[in-house]
Protein backbone atom coordinates (compact mmCIF):
# COMPACT_ATOMS: atom_id res chain seq x y z
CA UNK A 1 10.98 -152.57 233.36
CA UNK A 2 12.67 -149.75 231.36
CA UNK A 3 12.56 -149.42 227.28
CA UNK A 4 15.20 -150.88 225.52
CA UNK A 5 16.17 -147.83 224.29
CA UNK A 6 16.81 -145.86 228.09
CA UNK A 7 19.09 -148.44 228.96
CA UNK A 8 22.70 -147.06 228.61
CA UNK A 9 24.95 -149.94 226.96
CA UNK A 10 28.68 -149.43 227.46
CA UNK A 11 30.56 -149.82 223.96
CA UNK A 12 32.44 -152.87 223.83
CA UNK A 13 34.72 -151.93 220.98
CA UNK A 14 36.33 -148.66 221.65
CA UNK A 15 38.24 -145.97 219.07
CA UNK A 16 41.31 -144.71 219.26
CA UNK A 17 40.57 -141.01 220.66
CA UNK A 18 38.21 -143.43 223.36
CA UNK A 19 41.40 -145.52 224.03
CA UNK A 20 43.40 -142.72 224.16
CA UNK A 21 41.26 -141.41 226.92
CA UNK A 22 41.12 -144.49 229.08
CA UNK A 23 45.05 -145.31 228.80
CA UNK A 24 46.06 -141.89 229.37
CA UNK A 25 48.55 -142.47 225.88
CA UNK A 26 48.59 -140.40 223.25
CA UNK A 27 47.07 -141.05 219.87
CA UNK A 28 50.00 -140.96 218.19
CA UNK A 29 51.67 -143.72 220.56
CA UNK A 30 48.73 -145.74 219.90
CA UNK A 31 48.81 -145.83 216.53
CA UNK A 32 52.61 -146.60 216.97
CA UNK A 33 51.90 -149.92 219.31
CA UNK A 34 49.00 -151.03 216.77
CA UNK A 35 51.44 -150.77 213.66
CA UNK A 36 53.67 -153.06 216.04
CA UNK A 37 51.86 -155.23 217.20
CA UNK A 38 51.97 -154.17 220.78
CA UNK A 39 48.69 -153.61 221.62
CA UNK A 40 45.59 -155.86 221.01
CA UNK A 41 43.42 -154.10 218.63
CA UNK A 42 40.45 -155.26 215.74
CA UNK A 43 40.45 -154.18 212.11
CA UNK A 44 36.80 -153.74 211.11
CA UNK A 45 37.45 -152.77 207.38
CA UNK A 46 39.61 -149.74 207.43
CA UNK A 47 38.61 -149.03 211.10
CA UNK A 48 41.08 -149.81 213.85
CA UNK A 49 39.01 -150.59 217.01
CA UNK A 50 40.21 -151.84 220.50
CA UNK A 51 38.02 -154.26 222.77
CA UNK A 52 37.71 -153.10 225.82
CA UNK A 53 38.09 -156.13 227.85
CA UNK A 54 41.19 -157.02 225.49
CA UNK A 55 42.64 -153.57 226.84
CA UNK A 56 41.84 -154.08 230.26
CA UNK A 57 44.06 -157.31 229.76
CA UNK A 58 46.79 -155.79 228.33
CA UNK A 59 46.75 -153.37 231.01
CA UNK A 60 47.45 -155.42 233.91
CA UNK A 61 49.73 -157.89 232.21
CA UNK A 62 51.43 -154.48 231.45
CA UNK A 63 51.94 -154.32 235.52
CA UNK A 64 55.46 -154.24 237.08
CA UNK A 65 55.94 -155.95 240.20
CA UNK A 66 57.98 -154.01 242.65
CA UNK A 67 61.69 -155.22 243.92
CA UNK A 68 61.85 -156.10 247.58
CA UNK A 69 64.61 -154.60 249.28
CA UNK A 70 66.47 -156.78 252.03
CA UNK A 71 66.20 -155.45 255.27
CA UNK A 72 69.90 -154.46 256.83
């Protein structure tokens, strides 16, 4: 079994640049959708940090279903 240490451990709370990254948003739209609410984010003292599973969420309940065309 490996140390503790060599085991790579995925962050679970992400930063902005980080989020930034994943969503393919800027930081600056971001930091707009935190300061309204549209976004799920965590305030860890001044920090502003985003779970990723929270994100992933958001993310596919951000999905738009395509219209279905009638056949003529």
């Amino acid at each position: 079994m490996l140390p503790a240490e060599t085991i790579p451990i995925a962050p679970r709370l992400l930063d902005i640049q980080q989020v930034a990254t994943y969503t393919g948003l800027s930081v600056h739209t971001l930091y707009t959708m935190v300061s309204q609410r549209r976004i799920p984010f965590v305030k860890m003292g001044r920090l502003t940090k985003f779970d990723r599973e929270e994100i992933d969420k958001w993310i596919t309940r951000q999905r738009v279903a395509p219209i279905r065309r009638a056949r003529t």
